[in-house]
C-alpha atoms as a PDB file:
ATOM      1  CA  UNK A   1       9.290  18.287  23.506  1.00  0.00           C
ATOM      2  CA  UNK A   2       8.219  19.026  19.878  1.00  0.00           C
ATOM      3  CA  UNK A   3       5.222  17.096  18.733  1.00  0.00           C
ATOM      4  CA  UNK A   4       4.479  15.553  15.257  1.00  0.00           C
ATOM      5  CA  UNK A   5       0.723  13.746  15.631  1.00  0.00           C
ATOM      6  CA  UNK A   6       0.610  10.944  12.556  1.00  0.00           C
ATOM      7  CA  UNK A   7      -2.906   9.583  11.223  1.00  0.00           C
ATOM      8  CA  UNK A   8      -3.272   6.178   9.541  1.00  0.00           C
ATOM      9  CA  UNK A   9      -5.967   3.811   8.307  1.00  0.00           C
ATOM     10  CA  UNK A  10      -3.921   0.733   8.765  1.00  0.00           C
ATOM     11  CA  UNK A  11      -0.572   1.054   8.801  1.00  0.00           C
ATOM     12  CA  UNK A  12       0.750  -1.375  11.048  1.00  0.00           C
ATOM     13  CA  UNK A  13      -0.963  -4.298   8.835  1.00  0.00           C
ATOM     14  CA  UNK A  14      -1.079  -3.773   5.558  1.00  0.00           C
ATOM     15  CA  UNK A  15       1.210  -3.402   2.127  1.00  0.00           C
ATOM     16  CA  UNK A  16       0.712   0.253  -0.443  1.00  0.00           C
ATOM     17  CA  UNK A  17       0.066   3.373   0.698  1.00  0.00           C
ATOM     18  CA  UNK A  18       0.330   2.133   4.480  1.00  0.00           C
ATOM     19  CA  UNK A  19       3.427   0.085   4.156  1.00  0.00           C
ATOM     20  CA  UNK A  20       4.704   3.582   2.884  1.00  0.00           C
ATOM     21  CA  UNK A  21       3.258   5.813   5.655  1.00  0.00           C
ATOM     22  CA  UNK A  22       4.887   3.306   8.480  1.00  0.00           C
ATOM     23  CA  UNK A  23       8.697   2.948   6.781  1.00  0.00           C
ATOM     24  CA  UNK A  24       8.048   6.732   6.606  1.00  0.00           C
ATOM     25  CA  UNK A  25       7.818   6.721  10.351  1.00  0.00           C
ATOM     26  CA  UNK A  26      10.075   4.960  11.264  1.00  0.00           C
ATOM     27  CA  UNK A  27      12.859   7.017   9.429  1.00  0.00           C
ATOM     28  CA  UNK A  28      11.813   9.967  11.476  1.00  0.00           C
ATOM     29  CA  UNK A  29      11.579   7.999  14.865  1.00  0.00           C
ATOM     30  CA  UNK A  30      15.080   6.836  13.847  1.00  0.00           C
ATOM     31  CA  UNK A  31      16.088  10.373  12.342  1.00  0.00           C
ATOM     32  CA  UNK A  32      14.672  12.838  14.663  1.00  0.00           C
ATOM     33  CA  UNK A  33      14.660  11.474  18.517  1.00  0.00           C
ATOM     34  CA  UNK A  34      14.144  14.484  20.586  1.00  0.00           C
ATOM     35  CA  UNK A  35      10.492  14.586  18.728  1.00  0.00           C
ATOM     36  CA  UNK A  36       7.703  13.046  19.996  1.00  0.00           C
ATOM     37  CA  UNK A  37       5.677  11.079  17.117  1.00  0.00           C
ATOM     38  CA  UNK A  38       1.924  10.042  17.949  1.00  0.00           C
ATOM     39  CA  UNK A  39       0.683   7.336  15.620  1.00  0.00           C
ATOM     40  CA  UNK A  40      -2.935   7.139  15.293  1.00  0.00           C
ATOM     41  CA  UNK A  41      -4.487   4.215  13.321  1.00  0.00           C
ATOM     42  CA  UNK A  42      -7.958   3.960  12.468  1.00  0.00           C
ATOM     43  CA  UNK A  43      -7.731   0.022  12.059  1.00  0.00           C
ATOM     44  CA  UNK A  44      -5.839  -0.148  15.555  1.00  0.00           C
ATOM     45  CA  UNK A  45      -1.787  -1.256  16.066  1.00  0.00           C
ATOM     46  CA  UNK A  46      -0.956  -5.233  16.905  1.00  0.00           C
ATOM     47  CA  UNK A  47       0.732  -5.363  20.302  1.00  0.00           C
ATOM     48  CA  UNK A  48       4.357  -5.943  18.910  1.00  0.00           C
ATOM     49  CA  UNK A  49       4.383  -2.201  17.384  1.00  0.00           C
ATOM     50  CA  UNK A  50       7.562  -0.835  18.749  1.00  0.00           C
ATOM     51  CA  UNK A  51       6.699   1.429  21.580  1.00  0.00           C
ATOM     52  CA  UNK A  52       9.978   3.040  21.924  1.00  0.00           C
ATOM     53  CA  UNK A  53       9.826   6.270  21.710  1.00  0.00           C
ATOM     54  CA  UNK A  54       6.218   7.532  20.388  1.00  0.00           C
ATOM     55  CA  UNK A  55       3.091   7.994  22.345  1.00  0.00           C
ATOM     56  CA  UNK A  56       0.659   5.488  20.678  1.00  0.00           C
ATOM     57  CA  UNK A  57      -2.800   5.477  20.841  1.00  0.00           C
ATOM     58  CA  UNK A  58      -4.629   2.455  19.364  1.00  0.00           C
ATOM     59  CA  UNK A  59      -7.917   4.013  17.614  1.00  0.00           C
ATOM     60  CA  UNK A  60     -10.988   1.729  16.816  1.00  0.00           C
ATOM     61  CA  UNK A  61      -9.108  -2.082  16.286  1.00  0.00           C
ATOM     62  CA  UNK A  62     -10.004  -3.919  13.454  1.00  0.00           C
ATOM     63  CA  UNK A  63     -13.862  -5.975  13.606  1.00  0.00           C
ATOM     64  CA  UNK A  64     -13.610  -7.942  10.607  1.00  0.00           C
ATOM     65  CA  UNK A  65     -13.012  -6.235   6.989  1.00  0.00           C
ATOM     66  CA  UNK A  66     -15.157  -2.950   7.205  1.00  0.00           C
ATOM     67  CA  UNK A  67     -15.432  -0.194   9.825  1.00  0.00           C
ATOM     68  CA  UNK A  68     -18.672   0.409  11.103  1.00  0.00           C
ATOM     69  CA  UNK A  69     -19.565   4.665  10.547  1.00  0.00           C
ATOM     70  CA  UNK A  70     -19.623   4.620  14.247  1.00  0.00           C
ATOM     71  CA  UNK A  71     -16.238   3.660  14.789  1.00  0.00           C
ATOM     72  CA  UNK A  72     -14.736   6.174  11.959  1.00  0.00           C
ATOM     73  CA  UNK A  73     -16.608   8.890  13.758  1.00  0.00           C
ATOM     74  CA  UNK A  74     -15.003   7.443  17.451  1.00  0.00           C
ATOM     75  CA  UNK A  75     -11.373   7.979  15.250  1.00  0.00           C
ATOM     76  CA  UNK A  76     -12.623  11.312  14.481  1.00  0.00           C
ATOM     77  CA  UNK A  77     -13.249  12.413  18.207  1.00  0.00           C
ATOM     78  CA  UNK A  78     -10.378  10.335  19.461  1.00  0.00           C
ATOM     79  CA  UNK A  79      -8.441  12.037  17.087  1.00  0.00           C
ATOM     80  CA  UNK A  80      -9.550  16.242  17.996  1.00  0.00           C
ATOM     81  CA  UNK A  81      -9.119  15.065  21.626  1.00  0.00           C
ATOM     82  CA  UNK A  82      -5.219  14.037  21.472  1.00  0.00           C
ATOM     83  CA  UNK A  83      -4.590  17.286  18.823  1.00  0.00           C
ATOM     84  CA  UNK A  84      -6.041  19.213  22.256  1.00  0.00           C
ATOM     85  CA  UNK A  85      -4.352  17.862  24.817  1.00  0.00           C
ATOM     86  CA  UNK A  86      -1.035  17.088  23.225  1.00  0.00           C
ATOM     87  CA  UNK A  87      -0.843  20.328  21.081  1.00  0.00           C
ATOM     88  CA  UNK A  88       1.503  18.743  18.455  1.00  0.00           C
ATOM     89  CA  UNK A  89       3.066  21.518  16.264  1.00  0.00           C
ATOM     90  CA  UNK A  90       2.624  19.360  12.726  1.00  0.00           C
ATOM     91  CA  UNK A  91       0.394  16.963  11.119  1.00  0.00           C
ATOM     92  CA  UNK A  92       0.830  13.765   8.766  1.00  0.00           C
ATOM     93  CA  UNK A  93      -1.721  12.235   7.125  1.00  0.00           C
ATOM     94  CA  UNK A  94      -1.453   8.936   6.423  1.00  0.00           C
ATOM     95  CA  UNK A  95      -4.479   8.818   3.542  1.00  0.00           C
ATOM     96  CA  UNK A  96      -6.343  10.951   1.588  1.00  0.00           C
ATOM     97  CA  UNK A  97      -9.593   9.530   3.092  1.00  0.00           C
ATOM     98  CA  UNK A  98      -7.978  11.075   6.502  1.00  0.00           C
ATOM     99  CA  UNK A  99      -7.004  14.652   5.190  1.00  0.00           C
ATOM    100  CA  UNK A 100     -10.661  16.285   6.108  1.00  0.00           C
ATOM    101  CA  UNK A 101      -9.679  15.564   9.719  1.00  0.00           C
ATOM    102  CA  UNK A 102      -6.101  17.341   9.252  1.00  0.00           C
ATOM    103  CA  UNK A 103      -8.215  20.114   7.281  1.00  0.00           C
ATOM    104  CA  UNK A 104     -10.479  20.336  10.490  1.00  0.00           C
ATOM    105  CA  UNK A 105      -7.596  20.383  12.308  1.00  0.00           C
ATOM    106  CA  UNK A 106      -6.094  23.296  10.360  1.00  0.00           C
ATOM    107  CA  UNK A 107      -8.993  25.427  10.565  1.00  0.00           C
ATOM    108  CA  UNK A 108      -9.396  25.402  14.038  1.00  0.00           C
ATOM    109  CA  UNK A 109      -6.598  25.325  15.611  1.00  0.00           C
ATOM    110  CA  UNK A 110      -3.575  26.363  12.863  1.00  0.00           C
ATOM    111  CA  UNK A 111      -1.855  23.157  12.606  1.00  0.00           C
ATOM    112  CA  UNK A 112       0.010  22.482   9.048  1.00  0.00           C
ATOM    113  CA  UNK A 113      -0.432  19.638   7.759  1.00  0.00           C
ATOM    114  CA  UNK A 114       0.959  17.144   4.899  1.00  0.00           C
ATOM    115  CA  UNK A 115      -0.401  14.564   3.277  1.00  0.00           C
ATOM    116  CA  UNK A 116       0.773  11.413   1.339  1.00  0.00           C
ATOM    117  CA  UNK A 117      -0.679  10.433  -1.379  1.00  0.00           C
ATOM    118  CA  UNK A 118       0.427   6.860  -3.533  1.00  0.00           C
ATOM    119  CA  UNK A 119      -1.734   5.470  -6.553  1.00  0.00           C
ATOM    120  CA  UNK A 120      -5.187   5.180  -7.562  1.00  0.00           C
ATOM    121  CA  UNK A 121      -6.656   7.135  -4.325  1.00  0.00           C
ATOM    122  CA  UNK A 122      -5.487  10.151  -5.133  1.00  0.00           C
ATOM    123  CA  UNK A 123      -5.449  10.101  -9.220  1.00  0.00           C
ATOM    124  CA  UNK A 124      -8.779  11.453  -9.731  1.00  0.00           C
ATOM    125  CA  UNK A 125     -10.179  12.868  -6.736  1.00  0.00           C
ATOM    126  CA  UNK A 126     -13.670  14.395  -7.094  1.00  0.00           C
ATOM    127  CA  UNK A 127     -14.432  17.827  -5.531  1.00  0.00           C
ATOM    128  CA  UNK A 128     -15.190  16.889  -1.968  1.00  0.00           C
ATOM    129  CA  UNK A 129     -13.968  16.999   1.546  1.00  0.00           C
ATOM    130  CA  UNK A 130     -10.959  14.421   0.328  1.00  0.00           C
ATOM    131  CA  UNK A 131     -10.055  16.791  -2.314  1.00  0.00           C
ATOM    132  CA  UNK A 132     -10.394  20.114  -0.163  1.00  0.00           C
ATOM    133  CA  UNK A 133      -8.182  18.319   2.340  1.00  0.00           C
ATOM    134  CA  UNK A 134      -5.365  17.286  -0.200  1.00  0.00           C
ATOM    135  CA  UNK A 135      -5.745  20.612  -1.672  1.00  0.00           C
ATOM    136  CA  UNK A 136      -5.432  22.570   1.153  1.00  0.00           C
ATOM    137  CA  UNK A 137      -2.510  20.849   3.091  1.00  0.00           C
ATOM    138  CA  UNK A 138       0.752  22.208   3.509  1.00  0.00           C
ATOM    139  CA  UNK A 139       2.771  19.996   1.913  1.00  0.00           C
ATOM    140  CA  UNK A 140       1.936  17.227  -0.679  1.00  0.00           C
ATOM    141  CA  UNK A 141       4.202  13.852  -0.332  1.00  0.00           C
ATOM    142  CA  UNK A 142       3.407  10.984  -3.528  1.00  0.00           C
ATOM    143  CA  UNK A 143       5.960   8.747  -4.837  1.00  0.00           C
ATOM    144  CA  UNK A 144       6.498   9.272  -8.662  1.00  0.00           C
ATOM    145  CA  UNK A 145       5.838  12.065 -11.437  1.00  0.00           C
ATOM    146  CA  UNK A 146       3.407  10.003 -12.778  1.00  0.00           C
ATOM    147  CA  UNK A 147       1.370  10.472  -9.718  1.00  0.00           C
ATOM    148  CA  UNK A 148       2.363  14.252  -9.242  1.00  0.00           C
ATOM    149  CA  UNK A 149       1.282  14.950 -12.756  1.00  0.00           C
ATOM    150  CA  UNK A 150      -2.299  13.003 -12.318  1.00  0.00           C
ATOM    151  CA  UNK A 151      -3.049  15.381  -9.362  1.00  0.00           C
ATOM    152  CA  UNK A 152      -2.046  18.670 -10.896  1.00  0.00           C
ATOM    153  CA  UNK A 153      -3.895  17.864 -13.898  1.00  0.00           C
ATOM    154  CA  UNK A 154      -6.889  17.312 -11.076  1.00  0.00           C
ATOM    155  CA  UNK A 155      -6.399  20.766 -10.104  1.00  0.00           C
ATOM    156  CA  UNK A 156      -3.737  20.264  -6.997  1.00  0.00           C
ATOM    157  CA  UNK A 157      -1.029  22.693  -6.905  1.00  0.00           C
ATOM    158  CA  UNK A 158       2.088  21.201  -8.538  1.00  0.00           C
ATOM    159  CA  UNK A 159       4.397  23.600  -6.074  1.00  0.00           C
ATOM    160  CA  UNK A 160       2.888  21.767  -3.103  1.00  0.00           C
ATOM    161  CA  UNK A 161       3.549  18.510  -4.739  1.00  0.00           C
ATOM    162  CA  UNK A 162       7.048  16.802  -3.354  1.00  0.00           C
ATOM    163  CA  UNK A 163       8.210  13.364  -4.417  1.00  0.00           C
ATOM    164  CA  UNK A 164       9.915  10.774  -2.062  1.00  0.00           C
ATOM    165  CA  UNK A 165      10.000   7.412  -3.732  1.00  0.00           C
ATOM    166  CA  UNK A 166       9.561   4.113  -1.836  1.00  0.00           C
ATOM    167  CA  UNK A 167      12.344   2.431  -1.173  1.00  0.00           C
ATOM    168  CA  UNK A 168      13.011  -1.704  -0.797  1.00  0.00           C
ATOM    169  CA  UNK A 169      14.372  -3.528   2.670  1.00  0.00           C
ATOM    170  CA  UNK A 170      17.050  -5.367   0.750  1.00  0.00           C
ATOM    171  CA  UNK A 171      17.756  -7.276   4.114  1.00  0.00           C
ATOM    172  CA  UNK A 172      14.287  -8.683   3.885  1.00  0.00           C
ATOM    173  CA  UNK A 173      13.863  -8.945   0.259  1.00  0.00           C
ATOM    174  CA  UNK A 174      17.122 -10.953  -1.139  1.00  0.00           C
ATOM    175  CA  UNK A 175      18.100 -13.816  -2.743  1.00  0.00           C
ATOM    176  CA  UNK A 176      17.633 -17.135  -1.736  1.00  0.00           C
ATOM    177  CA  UNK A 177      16.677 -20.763  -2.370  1.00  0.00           C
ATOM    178  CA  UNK A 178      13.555 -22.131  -3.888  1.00  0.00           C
ATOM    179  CA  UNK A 179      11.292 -23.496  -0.657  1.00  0.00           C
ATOM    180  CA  UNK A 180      10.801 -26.862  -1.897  1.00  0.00           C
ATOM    181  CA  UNK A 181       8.079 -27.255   0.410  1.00  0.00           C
ATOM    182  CA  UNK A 182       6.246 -24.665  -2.020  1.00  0.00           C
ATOM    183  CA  UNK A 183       7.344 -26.213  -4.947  1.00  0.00           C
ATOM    184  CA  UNK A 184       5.898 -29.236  -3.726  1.00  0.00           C
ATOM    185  CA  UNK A 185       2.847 -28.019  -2.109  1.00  0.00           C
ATOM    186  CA  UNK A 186       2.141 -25.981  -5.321  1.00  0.00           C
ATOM    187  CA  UNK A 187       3.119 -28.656  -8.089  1.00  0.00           C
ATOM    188  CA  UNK A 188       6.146 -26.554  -9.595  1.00  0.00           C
ATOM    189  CA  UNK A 189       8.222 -29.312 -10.203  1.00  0.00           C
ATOM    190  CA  UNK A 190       9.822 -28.689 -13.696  1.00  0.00           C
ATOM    191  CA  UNK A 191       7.626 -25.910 -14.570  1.00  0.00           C
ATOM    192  CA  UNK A 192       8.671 -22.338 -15.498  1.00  0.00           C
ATOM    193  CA  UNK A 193       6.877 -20.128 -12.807  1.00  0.00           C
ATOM    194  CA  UNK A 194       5.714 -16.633 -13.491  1.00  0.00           C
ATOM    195  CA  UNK A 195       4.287 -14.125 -10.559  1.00  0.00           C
ATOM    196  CA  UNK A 196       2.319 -11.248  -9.777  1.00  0.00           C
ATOM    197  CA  UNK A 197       2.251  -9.600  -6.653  1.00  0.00           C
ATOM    198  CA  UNK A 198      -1.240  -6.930  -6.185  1.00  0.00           C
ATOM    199  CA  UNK A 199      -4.251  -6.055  -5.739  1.00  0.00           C
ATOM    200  CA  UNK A 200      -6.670  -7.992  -7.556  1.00  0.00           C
ATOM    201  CA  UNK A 201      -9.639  -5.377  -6.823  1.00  0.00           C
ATOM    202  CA  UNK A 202     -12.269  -4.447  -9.874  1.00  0.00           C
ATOM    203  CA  UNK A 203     -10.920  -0.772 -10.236  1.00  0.00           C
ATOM    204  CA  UNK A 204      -7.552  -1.667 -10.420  1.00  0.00           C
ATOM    205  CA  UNK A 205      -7.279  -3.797 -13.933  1.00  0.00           C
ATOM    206  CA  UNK A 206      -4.977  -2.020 -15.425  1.00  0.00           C
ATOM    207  CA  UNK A 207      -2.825  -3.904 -13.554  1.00  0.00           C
ATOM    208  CA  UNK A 208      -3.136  -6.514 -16.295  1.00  0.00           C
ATOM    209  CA  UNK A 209      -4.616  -9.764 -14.840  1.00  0.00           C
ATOM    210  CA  UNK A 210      -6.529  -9.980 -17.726  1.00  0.00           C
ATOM    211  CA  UNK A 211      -3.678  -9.678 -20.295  1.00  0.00           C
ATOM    212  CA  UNK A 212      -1.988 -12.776 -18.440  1.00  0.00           C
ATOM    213  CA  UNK A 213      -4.656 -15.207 -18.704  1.00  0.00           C
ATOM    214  CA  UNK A 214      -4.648 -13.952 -22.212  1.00  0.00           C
ATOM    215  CA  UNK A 215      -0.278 -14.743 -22.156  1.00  0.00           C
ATOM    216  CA  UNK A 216      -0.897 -17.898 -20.607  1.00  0.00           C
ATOM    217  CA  UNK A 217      -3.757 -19.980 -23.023  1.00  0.00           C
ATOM    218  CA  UNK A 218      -0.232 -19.638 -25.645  1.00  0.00           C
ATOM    219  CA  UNK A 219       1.860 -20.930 -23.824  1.00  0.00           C
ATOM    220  CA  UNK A 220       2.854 -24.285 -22.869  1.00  0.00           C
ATOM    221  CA  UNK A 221       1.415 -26.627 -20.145  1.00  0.00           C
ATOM    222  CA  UNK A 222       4.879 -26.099 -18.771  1.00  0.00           C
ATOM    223  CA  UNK A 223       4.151 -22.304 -17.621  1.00  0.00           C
ATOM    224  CA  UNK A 224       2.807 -21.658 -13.735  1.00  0.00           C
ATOM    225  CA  UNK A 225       1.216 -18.610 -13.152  1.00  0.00           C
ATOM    226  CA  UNK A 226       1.663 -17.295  -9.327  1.00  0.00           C
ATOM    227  CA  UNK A 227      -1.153 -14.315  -8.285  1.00  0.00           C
ATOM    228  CA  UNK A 228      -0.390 -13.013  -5.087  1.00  0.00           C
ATOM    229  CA  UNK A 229      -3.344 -10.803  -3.852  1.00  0.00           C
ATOM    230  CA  UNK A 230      -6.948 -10.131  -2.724  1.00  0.00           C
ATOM    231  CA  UNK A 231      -9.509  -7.855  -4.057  1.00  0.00           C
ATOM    232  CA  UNK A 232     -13.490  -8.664  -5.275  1.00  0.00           C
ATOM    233  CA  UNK A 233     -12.192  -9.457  -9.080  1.00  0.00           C
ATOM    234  CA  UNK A 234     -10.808 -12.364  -8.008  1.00  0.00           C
ATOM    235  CA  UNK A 235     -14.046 -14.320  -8.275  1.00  0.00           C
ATOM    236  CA  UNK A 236     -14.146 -12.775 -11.978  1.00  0.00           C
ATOM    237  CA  UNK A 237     -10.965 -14.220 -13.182  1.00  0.00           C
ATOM    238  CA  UNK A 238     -11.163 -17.602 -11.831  1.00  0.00           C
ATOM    239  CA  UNK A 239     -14.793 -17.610 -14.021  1.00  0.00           C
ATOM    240  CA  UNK A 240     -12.596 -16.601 -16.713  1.00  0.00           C
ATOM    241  CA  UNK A 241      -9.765 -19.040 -16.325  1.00  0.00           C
ATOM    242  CA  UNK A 242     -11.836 -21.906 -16.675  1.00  0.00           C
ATOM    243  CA  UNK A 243     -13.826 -20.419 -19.661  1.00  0.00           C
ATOM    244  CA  UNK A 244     -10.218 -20.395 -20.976  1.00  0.00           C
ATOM    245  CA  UNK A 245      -9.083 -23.784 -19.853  1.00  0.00           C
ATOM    246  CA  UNK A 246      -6.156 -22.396 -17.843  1.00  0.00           C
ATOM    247  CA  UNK A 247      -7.197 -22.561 -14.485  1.00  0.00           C
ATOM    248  CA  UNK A 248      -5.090 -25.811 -13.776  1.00  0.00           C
ATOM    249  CA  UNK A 249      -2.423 -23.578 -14.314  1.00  0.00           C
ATOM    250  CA  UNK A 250      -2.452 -20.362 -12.177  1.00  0.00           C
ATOM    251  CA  UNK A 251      -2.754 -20.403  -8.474  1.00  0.00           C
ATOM    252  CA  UNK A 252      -4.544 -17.688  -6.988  1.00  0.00           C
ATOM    253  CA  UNK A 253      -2.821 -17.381  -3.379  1.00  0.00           C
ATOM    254  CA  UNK A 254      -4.987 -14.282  -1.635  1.00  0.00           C
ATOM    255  CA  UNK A 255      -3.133 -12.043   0.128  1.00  0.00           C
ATOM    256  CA  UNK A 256       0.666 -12.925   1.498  1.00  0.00           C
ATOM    257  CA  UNK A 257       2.674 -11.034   4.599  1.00  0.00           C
ATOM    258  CA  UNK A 258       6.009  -9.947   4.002  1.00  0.00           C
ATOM    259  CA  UNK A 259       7.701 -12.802   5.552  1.00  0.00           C
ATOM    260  CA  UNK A 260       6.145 -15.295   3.036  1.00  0.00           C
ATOM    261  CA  UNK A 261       6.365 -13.094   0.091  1.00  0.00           C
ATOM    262  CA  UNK A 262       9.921 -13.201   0.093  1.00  0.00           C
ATOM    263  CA  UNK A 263       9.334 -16.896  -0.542  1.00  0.00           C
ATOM    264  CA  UNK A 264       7.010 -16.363  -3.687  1.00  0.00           C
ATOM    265  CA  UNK A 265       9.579 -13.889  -5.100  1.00  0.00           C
ATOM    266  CA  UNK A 266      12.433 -16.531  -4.627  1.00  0.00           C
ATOM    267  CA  UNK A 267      10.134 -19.472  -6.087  1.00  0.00           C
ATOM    268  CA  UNK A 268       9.485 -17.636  -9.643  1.00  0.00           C
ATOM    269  CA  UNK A 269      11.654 -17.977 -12.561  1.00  0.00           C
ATOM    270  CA  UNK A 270      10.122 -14.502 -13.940  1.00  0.00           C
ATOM    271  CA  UNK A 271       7.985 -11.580 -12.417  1.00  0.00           C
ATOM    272  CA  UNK A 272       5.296 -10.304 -14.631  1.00  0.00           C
ATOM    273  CA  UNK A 273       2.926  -7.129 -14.294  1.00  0.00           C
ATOM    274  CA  UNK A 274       1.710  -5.913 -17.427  1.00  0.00           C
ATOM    275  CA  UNK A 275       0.028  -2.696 -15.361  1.00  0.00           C
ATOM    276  CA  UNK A 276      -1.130   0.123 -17.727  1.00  0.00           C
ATOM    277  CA  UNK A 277      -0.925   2.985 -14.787  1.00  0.00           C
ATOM    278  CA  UNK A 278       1.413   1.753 -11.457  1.00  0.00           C
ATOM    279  CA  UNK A 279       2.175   5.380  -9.401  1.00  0.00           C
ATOM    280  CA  UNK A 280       5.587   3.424  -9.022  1.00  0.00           C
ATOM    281  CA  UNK A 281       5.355   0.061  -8.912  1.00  0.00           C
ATOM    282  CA  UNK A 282       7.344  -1.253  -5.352  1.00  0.00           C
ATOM    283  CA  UNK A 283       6.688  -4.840  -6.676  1.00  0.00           C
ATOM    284  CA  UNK A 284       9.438  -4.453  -9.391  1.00  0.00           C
ATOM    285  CA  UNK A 285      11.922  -3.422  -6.848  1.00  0.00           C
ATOM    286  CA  UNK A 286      11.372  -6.552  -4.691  1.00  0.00           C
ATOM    287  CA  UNK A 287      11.429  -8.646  -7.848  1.00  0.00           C
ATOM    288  CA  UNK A 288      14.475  -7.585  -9.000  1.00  0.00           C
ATOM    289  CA  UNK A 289      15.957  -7.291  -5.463  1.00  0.00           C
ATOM    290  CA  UNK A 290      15.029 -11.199  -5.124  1.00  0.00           C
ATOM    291  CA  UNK A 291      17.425 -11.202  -8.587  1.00  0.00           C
ATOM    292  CA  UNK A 292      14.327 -11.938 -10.695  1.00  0.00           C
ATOM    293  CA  UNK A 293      13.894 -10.395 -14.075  1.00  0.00           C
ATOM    294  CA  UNK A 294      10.961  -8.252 -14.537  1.00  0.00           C
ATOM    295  CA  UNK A 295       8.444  -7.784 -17.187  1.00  0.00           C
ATOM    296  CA  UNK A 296       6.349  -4.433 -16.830  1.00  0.00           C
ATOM    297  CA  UNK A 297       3.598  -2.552 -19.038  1.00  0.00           C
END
C-alpha cells in the first residue's frame, strides 16, 4: 500500500489553517482509498477522530495552551521514527512551523514534500528554518492570490505556488431560526445585531476590531455588536470600549466550536469584518451561507 504521512499542529481542534489541513484530509481519505494516510498532530487527536482507514498516531496531547520544548522535540522524534518504519512515499505539512521537519525529512531520506500555507504565518517569513522549509518543498498549497503574491514577493518561487481555496460545509452552515435562548441570554431583544467571527490576537488588527468600536459609538443604542474569538488583544479592546462608553453594547464571546457558531451566524442581522489583509476570508462564506449580508474591508 502507498503511503502519504500528514503533519499537523492541531488539526483535529481548531478553526484556520488547521480546519483547512483536516477538510483537506478528509477529501483524500474519501478520494483516494487504496492509500494509506498517517495523521500526525503535535497537539494530539480527541478519541472520536474517525479511525477508518488511516494509521493514526496521537503525538504529544494537549497540556493546557502552550507546548512545553520538550514535547515539540518528542513530535520531532516521534515523527523521524514513523517516516522509518512506515516509509511513506509523500509528505504534507500541515504548518509552516512544521516544514523544517519535512525539510529534514527530504534531506535524508528523499521524501517530497508539500506544504500549506493560509494567512499571516506565511506572509512574511524571515530567513530561517520555516522559510528554508517552505522554500524548499515540492509543492506549495495557500488559498488565495493574495497570499501567493505575499510569498513570492518574500522570495518563494511563484511556480511552486498552487492555489486550492477553502471551501464551506453548507450542510452545517445554513439557514435557520434565531435561538431565542441566545437572544435572551444575550439581551437582543429588538436590537439590530452585528458579528464578527476571528481572531482577536495583537498581530492580527487589521482585521478591524478597532474600526468597529469606532462604527459603533455612532450608532444607536439599538446596535449589538457580536465578537466571536480569542486572542491576547482582547483585554485591549474591552479597556477601550469602556473609554468609549460602548461596552454595554458588544459582547465579547471567546472562542465558539462549529456547532455553536452556526447559532451566532443565524442570530445576526448583519456580518461585519472590516479586515485590511484576510488571505481569503472563510468567515464571509459562512455568513453569507447562513443568508446574512456581509460587510468586508
Amino acid at each position: 500500500m502507498k503511503k502519504v504521512l500528514l503533519l499537523f499542529t492541531d488539526v483535529f481542534t481548531a478553526r484556520g489553517i488547521q480546519e483547512y489541513g483536516r477538510r483537506l484530509s478528509d477529501a483524500l481519505e474519501t478520494g483516494f482509498p487504496e492509500i494509506g494516510f498517517i495523521k500526525m498532530s503535535l497537539c494530539g487527536m480527541p478519541k472520536t477522530c474517525s479511525r477508518s482507514r488511516s494509521l493514526n498516531a496521537e503525538i504529544a496531547p494537549r497540556r493546557g495552551k502552550k507546548l512545553g520544548f520538550m514535547q515539540k522535540i518528542f513530535f520531532v522524534f516521534k515523527t523521524v521514527k514513523m517516516a522509518l518504519t512506515e516509509k511513506p512515499g509523500f509528505l504534507i505539512c500541515g504548518h509552516v512551523n512544521l516544514s523544517p521537519i519535512a525539510l529534514f525529512l527530504k534531506k535524508i531520506y528523499g521524501i517530497k514534500y508539500t506544504v500549506l500555507t493560509y494567512g499571516i504565518e506565511c506572509w512574511d517569513l524571515k530567513k530561517d528554518l520555516k522559510y528554508y522549509g517552505v522554500k524548499n518543498a515540492d509543492l506549495i498549497m495557500t488559498i488565495s492570490n493574495y497570499s501567493k503574491n505575499r510569498m513570492m514577493t518574500n522570495g518563494i518561487p511563484g511556480d511552486k505556488i498552487k492555489i486550492l481555496c477553502p471551501s464551506v460545509d453548507t450542510k452545517i452552515f445554513c439557514r435557520k431560526p434565531a435561538d431565542e435562548n441566545l437572544v435572551s441570554q444575550l439581551d437582543l431583544k429588538d436590537r439590530r445585531v452585528l458579528l464578527t467571527v476571528g481572531q482577536v490576537s495583537s498581530q492580527e488588527r487589521y482585521k478591524g476590531h478597532d474600526i468597529m468600536l469606532a462604527v459603533l459609538s455612532k450608532l444607536g443604542k439599538g446596535y449589538i455588536w457580536l465578537v466571536v474569538g480569542e486572542g491576547d488583544d482582547l483585554t485591549r479592546l474591552e479597556k477601550k470600549g469602556r473609554g468609549m462608553g460602548v461596552n454595554d453594547r458588544v459582547r465579547f464571546l471567546g472562542k465558539v466550536d462549529n456547532g455553536n457558531l452556526i447559532r451566532f451566524y443565524n442570530l445576526c442581522d448583519v456580518f461585519v469584518m472590516p479586515s485590511k489583509g484576510e488571505g481569503f476570508g472563510i468567515v464571509f462564506l459562512e455568513a453569507m451561507a447562513c443568508g446574512k449580508p456581509v460587510i468586508g474591508g
